[in-house]
N, C-alpha and C. Protein backbone atom coordinates (compact mmCIF):
# COMPACT_ATOMS: atom_id res chain seq x y z
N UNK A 1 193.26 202.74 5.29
CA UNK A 1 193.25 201.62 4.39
C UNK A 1 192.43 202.01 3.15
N UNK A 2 193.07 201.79 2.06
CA UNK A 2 192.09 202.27 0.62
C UNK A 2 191.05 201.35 0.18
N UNK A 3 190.18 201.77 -0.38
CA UNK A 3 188.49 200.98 -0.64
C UNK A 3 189.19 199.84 -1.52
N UNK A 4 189.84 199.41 -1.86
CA UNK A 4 190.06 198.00 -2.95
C UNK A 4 190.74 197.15 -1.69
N UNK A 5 191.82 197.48 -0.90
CA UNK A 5 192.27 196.86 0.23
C UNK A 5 191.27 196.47 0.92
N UNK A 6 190.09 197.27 1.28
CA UNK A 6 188.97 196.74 2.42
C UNK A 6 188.03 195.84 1.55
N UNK A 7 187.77 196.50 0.14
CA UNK A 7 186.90 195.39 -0.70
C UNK A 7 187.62 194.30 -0.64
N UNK A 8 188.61 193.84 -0.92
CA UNK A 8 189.22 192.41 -1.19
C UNK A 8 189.35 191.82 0.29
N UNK A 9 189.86 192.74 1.08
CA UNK A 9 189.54 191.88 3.16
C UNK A 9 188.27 191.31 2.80
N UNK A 10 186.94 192.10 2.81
CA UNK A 10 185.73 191.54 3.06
C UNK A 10 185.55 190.75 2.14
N UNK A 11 185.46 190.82 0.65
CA UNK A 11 185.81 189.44 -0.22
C UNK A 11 186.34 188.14 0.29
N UNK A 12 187.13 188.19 0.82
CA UNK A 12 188.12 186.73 1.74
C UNK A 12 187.07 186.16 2.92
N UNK A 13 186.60 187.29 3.59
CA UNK A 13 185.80 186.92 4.58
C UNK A 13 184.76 186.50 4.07
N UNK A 14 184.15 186.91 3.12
CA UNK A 14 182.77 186.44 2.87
C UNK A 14 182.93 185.06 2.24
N UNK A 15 183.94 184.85 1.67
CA UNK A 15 184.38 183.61 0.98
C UNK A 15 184.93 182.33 1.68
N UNK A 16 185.29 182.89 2.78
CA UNK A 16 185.69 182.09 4.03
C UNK A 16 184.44 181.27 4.97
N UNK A 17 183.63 182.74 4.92
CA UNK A 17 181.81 181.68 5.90
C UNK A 17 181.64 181.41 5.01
N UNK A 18 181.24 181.32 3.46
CA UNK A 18 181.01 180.48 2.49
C UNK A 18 181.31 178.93 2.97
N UNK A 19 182.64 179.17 2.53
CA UNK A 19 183.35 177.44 2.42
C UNK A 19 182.83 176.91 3.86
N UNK A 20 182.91 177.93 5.22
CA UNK A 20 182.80 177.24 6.51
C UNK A 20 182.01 176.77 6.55
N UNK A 21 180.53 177.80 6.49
CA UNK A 21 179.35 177.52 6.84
C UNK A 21 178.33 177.27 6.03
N UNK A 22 178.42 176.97 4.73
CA UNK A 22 177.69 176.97 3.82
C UNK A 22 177.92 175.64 2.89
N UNK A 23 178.75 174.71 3.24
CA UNK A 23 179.16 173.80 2.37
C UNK A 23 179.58 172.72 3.34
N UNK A 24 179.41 171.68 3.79
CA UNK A 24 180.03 170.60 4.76
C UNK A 24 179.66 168.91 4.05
N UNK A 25 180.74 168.16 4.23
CA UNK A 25 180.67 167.52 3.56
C UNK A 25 179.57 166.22 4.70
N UNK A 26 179.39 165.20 4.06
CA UNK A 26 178.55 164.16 4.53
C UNK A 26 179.37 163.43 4.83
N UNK A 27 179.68 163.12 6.83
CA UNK A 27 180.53 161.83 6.63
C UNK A 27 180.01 160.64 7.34
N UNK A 28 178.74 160.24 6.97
CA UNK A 28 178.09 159.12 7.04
C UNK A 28 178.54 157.47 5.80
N UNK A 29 177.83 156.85 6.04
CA UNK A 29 178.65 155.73 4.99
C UNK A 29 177.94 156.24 3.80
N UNK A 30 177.25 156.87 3.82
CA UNK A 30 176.48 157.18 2.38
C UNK A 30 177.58 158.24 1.72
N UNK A 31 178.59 158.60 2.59
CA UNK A 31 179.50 159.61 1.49
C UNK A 31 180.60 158.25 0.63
N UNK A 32 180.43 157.33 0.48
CA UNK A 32 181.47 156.25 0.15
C UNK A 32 180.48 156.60 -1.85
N UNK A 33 179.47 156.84 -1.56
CA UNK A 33 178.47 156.59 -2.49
C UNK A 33 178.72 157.94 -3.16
N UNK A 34 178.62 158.80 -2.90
CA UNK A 34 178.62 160.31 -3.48
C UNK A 34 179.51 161.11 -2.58
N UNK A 35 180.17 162.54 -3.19
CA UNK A 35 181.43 162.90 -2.52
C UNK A 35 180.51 164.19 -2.96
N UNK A 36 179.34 164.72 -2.96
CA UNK A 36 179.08 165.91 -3.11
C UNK A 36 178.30 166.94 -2.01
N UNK A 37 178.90 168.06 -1.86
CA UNK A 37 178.83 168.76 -0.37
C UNK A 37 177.55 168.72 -0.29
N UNK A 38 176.85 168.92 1.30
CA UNK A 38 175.40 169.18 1.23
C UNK A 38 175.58 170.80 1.17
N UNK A 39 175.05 171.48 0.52
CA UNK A 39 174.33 173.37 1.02
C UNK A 39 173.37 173.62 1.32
N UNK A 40 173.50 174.55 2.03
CA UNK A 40 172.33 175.38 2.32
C UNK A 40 172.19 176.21 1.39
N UNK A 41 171.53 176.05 -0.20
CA UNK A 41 171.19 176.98 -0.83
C UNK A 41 171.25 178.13 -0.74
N UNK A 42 169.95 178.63 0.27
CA UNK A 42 169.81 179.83 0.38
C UNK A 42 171.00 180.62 1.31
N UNK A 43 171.43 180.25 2.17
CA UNK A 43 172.83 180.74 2.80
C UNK A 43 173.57 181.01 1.77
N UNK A 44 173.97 180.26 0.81
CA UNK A 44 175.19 180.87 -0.17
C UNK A 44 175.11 181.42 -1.26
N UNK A 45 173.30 180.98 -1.38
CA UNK A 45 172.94 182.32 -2.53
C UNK A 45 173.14 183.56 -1.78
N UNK A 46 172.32 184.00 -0.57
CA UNK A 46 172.83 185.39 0.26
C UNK A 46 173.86 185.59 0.08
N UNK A 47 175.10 184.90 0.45
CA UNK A 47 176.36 185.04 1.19
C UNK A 47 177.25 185.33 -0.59
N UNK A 48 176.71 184.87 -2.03
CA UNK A 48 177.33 185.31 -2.66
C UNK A 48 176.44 186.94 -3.12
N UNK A 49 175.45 187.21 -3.04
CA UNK A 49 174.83 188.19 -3.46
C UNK A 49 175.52 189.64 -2.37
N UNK A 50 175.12 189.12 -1.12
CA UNK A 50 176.06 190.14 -0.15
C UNK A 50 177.13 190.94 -1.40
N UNK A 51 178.27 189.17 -1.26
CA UNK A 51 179.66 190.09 -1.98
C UNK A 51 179.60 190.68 -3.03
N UNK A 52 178.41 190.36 -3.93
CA UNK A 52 178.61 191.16 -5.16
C UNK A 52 178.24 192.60 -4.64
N UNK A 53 177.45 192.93 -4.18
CA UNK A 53 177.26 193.96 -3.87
C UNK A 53 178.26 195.27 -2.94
N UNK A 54 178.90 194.20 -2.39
CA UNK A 54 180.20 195.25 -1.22
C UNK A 54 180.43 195.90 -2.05
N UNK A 55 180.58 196.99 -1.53
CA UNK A 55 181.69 198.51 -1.65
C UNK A 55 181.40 198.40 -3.34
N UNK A 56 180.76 198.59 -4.17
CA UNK A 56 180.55 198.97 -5.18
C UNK A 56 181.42 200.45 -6.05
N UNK A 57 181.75 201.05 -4.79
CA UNK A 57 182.64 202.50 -5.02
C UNK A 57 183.90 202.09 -5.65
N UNK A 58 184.29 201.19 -5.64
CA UNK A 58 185.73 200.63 -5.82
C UNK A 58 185.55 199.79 -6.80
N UNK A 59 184.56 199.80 -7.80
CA UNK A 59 184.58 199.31 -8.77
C UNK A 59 185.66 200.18 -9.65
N UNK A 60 186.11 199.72 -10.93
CA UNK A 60 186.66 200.65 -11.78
C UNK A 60 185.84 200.58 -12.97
N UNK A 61 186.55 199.97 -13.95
CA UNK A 61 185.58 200.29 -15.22
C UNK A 61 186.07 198.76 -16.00
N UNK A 62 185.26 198.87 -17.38
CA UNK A 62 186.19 197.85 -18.40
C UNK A 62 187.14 197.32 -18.23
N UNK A 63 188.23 198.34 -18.04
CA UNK A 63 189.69 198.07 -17.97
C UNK A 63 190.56 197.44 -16.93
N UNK A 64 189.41 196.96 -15.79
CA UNK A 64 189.88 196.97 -14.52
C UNK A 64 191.55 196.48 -14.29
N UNK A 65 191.54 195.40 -15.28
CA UNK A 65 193.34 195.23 -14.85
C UNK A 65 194.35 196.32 -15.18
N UNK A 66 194.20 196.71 -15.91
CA UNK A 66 195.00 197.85 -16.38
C UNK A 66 195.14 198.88 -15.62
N UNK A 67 193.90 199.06 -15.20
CA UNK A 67 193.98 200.21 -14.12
C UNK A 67 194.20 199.76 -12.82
N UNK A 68 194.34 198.65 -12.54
CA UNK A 68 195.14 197.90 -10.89
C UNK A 68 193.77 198.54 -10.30
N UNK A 69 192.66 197.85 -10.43
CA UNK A 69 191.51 198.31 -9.47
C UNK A 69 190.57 196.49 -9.68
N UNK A 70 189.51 196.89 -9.33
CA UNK A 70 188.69 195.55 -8.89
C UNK A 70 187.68 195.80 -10.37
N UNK A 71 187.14 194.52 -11.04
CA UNK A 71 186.44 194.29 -11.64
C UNK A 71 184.73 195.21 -11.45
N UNK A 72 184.59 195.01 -12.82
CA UNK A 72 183.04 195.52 -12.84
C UNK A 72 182.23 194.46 -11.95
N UNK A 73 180.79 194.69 -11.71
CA UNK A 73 180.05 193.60 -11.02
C UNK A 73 180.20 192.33 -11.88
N UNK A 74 179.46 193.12 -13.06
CA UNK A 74 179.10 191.87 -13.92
C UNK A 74 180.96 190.85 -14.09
N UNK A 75 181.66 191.90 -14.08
CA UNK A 75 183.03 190.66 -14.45
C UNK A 75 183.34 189.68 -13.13
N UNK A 76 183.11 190.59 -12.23
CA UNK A 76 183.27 189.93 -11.29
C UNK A 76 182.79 188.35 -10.87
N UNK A 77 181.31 189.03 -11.10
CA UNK A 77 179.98 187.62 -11.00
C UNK A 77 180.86 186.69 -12.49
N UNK A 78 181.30 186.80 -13.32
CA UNK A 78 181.48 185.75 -14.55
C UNK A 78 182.76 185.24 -14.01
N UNK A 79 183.69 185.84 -13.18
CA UNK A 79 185.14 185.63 -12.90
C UNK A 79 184.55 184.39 -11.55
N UNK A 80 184.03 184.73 -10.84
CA UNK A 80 183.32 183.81 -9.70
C UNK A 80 182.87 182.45 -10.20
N UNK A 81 181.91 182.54 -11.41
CA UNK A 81 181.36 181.63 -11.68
C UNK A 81 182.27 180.35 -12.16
N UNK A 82 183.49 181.09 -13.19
CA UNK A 82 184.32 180.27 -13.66
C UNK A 82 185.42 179.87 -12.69
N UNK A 83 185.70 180.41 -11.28
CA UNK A 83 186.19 179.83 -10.66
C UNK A 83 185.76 178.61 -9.88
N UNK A 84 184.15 178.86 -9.72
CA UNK A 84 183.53 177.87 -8.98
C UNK A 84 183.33 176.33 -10.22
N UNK A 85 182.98 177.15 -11.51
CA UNK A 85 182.65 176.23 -12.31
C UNK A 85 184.84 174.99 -12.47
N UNK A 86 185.49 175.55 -12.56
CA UNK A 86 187.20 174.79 -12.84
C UNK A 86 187.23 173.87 -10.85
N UNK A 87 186.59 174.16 -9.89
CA UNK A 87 186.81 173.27 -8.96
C UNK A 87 185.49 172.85 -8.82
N UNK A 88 184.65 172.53 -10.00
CA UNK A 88 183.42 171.41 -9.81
C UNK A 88 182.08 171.90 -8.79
N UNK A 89 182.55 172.92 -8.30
CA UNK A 89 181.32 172.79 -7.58
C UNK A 89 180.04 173.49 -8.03
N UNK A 90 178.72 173.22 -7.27
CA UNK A 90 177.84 173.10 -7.98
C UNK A 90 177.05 174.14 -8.18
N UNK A 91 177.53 175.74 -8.33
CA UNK A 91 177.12 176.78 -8.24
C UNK A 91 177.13 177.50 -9.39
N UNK A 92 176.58 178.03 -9.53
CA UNK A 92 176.38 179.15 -11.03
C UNK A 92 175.93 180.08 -10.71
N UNK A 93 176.71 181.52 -10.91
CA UNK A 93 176.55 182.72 -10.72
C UNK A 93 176.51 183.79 -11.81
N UNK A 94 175.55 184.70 -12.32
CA UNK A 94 175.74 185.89 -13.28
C UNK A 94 175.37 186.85 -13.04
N UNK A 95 175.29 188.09 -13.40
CA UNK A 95 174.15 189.62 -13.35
C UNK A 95 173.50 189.04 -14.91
N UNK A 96 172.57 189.26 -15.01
CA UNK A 96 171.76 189.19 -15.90
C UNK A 96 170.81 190.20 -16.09
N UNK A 97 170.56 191.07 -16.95
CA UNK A 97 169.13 191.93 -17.02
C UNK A 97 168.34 192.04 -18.72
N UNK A 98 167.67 192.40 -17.85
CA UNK A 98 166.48 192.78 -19.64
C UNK A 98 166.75 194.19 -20.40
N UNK A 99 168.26 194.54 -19.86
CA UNK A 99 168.89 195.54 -20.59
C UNK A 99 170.07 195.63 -20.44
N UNK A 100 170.94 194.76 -21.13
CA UNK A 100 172.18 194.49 -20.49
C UNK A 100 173.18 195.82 -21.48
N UNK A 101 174.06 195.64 -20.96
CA UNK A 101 174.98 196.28 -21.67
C UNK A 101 176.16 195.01 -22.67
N UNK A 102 175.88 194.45 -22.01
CA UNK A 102 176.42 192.94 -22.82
C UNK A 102 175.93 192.06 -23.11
N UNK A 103 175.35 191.93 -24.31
CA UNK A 103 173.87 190.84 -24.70
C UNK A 103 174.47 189.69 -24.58
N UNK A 104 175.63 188.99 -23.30
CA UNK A 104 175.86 187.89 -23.36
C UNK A 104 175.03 188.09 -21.99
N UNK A 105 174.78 189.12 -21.68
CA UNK A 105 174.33 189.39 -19.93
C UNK A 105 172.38 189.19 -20.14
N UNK A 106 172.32 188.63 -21.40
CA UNK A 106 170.41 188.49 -21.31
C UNK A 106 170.04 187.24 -20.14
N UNK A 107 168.93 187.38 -19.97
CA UNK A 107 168.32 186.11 -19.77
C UNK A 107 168.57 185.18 -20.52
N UNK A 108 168.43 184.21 -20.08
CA UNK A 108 168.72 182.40 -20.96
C UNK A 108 167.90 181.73 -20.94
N UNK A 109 166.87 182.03 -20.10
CA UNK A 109 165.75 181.01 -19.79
C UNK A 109 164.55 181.41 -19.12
N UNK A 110 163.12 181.05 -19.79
CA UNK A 110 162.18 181.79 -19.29
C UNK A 110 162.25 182.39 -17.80
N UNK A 111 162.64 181.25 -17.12
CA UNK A 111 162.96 181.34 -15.29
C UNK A 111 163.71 182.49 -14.98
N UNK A 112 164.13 182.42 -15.90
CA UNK A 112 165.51 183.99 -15.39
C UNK A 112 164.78 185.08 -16.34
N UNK A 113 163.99 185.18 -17.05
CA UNK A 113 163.47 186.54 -17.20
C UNK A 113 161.87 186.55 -15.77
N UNK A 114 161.20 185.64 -15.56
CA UNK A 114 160.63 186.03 -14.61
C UNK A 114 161.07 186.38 -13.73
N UNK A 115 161.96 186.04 -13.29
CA UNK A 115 162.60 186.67 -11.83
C UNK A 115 163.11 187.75 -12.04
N UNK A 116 163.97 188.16 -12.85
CA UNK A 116 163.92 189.58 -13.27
C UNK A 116 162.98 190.47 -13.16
N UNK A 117 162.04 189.85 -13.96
CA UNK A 117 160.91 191.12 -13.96
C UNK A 117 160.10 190.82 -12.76
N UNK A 118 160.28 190.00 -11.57
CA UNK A 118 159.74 190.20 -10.29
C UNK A 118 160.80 191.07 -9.50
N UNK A 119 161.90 190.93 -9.79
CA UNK A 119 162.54 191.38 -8.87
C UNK A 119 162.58 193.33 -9.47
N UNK A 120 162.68 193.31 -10.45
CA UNK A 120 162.48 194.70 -11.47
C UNK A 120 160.82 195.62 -10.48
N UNK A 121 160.33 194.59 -10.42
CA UNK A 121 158.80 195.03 -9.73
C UNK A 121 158.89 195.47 -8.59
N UNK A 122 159.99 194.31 -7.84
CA UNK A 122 159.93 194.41 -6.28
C UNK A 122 161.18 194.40 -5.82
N UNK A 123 162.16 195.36 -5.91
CA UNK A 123 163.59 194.99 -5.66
C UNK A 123 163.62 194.69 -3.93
N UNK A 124 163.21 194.74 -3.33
CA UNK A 124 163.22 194.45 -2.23
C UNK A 124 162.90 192.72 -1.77
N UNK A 125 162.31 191.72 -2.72
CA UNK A 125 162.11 190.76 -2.67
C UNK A 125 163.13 189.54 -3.70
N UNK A 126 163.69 189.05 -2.95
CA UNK A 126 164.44 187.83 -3.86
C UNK A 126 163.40 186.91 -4.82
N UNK A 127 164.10 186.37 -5.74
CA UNK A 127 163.22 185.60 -6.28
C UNK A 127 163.72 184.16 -6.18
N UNK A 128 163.01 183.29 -5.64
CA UNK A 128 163.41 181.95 -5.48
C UNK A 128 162.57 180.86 -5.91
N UNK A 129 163.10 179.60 -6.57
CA UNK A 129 162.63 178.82 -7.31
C UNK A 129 163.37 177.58 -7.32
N UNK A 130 162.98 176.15 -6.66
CA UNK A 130 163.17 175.03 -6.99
C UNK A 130 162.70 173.72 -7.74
N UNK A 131 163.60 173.71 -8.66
CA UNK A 131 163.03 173.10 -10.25
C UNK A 131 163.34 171.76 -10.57
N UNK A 132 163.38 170.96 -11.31
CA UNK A 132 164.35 169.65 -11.62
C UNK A 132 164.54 170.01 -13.23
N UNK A 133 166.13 169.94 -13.72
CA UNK A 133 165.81 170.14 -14.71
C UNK A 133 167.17 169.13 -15.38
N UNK A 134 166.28 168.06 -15.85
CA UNK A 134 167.03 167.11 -16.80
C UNK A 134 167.82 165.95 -15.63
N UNK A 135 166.56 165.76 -14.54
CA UNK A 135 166.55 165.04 -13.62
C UNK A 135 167.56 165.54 -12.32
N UNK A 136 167.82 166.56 -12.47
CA UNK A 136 168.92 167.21 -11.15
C UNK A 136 168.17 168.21 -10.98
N UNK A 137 168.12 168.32 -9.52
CA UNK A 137 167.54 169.51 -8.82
C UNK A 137 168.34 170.64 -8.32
N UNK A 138 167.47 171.33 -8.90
CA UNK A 138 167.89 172.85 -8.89
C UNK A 138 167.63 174.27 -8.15
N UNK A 139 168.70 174.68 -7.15
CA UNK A 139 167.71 176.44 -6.82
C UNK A 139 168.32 177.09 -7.17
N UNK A 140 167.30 178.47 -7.73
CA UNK A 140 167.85 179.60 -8.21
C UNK A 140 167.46 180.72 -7.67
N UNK A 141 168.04 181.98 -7.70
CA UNK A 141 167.88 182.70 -6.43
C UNK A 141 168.29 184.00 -7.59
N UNK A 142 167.52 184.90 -7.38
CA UNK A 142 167.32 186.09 -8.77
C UNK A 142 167.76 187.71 -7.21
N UNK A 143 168.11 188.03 -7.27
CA UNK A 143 168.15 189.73 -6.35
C UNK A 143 168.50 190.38 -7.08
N UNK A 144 167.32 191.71 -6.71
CA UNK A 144 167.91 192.48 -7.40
C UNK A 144 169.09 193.66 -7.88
N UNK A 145 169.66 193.61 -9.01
CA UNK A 145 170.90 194.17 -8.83
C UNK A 145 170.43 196.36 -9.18
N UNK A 146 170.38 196.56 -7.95
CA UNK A 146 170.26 198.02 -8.14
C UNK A 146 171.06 199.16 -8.23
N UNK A 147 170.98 200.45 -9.15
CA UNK A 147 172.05 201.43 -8.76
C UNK A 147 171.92 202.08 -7.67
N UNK A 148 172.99 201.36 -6.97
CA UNK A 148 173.82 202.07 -5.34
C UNK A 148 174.78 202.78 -5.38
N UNK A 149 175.17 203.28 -6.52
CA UNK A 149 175.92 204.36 -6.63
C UNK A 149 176.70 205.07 -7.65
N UNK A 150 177.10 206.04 -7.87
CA UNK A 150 177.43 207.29 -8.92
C UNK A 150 178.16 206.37 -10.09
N UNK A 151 178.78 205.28 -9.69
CA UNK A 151 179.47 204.87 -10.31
C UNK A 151 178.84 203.78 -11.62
N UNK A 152 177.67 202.92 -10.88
CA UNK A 152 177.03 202.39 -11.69
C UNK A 152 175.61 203.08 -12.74
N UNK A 153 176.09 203.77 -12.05
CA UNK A 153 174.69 205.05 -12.71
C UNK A 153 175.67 205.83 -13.88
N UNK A 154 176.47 206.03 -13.60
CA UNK A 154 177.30 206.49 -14.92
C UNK A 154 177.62 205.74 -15.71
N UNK A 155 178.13 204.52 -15.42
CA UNK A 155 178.52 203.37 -16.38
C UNK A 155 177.73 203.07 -17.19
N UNK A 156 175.89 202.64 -16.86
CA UNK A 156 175.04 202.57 -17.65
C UNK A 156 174.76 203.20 -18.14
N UNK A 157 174.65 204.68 -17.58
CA UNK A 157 174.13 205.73 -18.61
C UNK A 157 174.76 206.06 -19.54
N UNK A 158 175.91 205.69 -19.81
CA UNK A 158 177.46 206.16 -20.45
C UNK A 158 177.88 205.66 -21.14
N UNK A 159 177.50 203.76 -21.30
CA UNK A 159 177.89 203.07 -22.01
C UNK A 159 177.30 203.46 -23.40
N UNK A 160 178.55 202.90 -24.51
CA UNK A 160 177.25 203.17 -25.45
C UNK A 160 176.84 202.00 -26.02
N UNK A 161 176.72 200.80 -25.15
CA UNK A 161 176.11 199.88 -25.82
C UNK A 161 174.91 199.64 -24.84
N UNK A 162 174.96 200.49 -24.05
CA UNK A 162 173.75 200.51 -23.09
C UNK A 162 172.09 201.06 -23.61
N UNK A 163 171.15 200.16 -23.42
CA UNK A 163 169.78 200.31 -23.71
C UNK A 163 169.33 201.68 -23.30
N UNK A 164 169.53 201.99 -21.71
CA UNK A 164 168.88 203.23 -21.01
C UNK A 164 170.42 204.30 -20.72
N UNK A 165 169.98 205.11 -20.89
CA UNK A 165 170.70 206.49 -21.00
C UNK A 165 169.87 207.11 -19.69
N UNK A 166 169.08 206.53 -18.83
CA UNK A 166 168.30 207.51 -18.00
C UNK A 166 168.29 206.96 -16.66
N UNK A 167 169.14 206.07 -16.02
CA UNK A 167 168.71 205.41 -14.61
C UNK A 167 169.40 206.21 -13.82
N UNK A 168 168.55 206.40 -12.46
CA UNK A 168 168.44 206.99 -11.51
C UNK A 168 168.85 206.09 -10.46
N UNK A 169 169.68 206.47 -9.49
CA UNK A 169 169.88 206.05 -7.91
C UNK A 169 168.81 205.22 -7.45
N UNK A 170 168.52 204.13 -7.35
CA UNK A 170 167.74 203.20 -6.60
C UNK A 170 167.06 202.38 -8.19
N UNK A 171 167.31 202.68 -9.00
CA UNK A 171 166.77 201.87 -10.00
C UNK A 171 167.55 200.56 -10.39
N UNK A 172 166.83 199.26 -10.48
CA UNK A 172 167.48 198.20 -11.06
C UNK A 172 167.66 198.08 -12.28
N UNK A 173 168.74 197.64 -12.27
CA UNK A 173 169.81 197.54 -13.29
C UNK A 173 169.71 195.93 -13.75
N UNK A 174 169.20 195.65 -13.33
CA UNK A 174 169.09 193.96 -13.53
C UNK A 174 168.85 192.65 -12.42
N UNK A 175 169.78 192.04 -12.51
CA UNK A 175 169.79 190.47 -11.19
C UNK A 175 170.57 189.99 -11.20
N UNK A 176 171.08 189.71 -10.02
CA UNK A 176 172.35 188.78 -9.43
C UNK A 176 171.68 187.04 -9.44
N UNK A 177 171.93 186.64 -10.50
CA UNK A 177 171.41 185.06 -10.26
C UNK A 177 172.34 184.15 -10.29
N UNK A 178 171.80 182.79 -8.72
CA UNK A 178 172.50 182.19 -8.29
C UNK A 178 171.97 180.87 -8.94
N UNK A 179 172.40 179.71 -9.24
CA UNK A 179 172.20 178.75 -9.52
C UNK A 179 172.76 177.64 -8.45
N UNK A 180 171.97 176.70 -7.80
CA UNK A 180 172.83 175.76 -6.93
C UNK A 180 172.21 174.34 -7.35
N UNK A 181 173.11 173.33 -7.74
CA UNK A 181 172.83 172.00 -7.94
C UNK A 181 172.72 171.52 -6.63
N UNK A 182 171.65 170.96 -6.30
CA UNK A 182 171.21 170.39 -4.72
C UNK A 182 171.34 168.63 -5.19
């Protein structure tokens, strides 16, 4: 089976315990009042960070349609977001870093450059944060997005709209940030 066939299986699956286990609706009389799922935040911040990360080898490049292969991370994470964002639900997903290759890919908000630069510090630690902002409560969930392989290590180094020309295998590249309206 070829790496885009097994990336897109495990894509389905991961998208599948998503909806199962990560989203259930309220059917008490209080759902007559509000029709919005309860989450477990942190479950589907994981459960989307996991997928960004699968099989990374089977990325292609820019061009991904053209070349009949799977999206970059970052398109991927913006292709996700706008799918979640057209069926309402209450999730927001990007890569974001403090050296993007696409200055639409900066930080937006003090919150998302700290977590960056915690997670930049400590890639081994998520960054998590629950906020209210403009009376709706909010978690956000920062991981870090590291080079795991030849492929993203060339892309950055290669781009030429890219800041660093010099990252190495295990270096972050930025953050996978999740946004969930609770």
């Amino acid at each position: 089976m070829n790496t885009i066939l097994k990336t897109a299986i495990a894509a389905t699956a991961i998208i599948t315990i998503i909806s199962l286990a990560g989203c259930q609706h309220d059917n008490s009389a209080a759902e007559e009042q509000s029709q919005s799922p309860k989450v477990d935040a942190r479950l589907l911040s994981d459960a989307l960070h996991h997928f960004a990360v699968a099989s990374r080898d089977s990325y292609a490049n820019e061009d991904w349609q053209q070349s009949h292969a799977l999206a970059l991370p970052a398109q991927m994470a913006r292709y996700t977001a706008e799918n979640f964002k057209n069926r309402s639900l209450a999730v927001d997903i990007h890569l974001r870093s403090l050296w993007p290759i696409n200055r639409k890919n900066r930080p937006v908000s003090v919150l998302e450059t700290e977590g960056l630069k915690a997670v930049a510090a400590n890639p081994s630690l998520p960054f998590y944060r629950l906020r209210d902002v403009n009376g709706q409560r909010l978690f956000t969930a920062i991981y870090a997005d590291v080079a795991s392989s030849n492929g993203c290590i060339n892309c950055h180094n290669k781009h030429p709209d890219s800041a660093h020309n010099d990252f190495v295998g295990g270096d972050v590249l930025g953050g996978f940030v999740v946004n969930i309206k609770l």
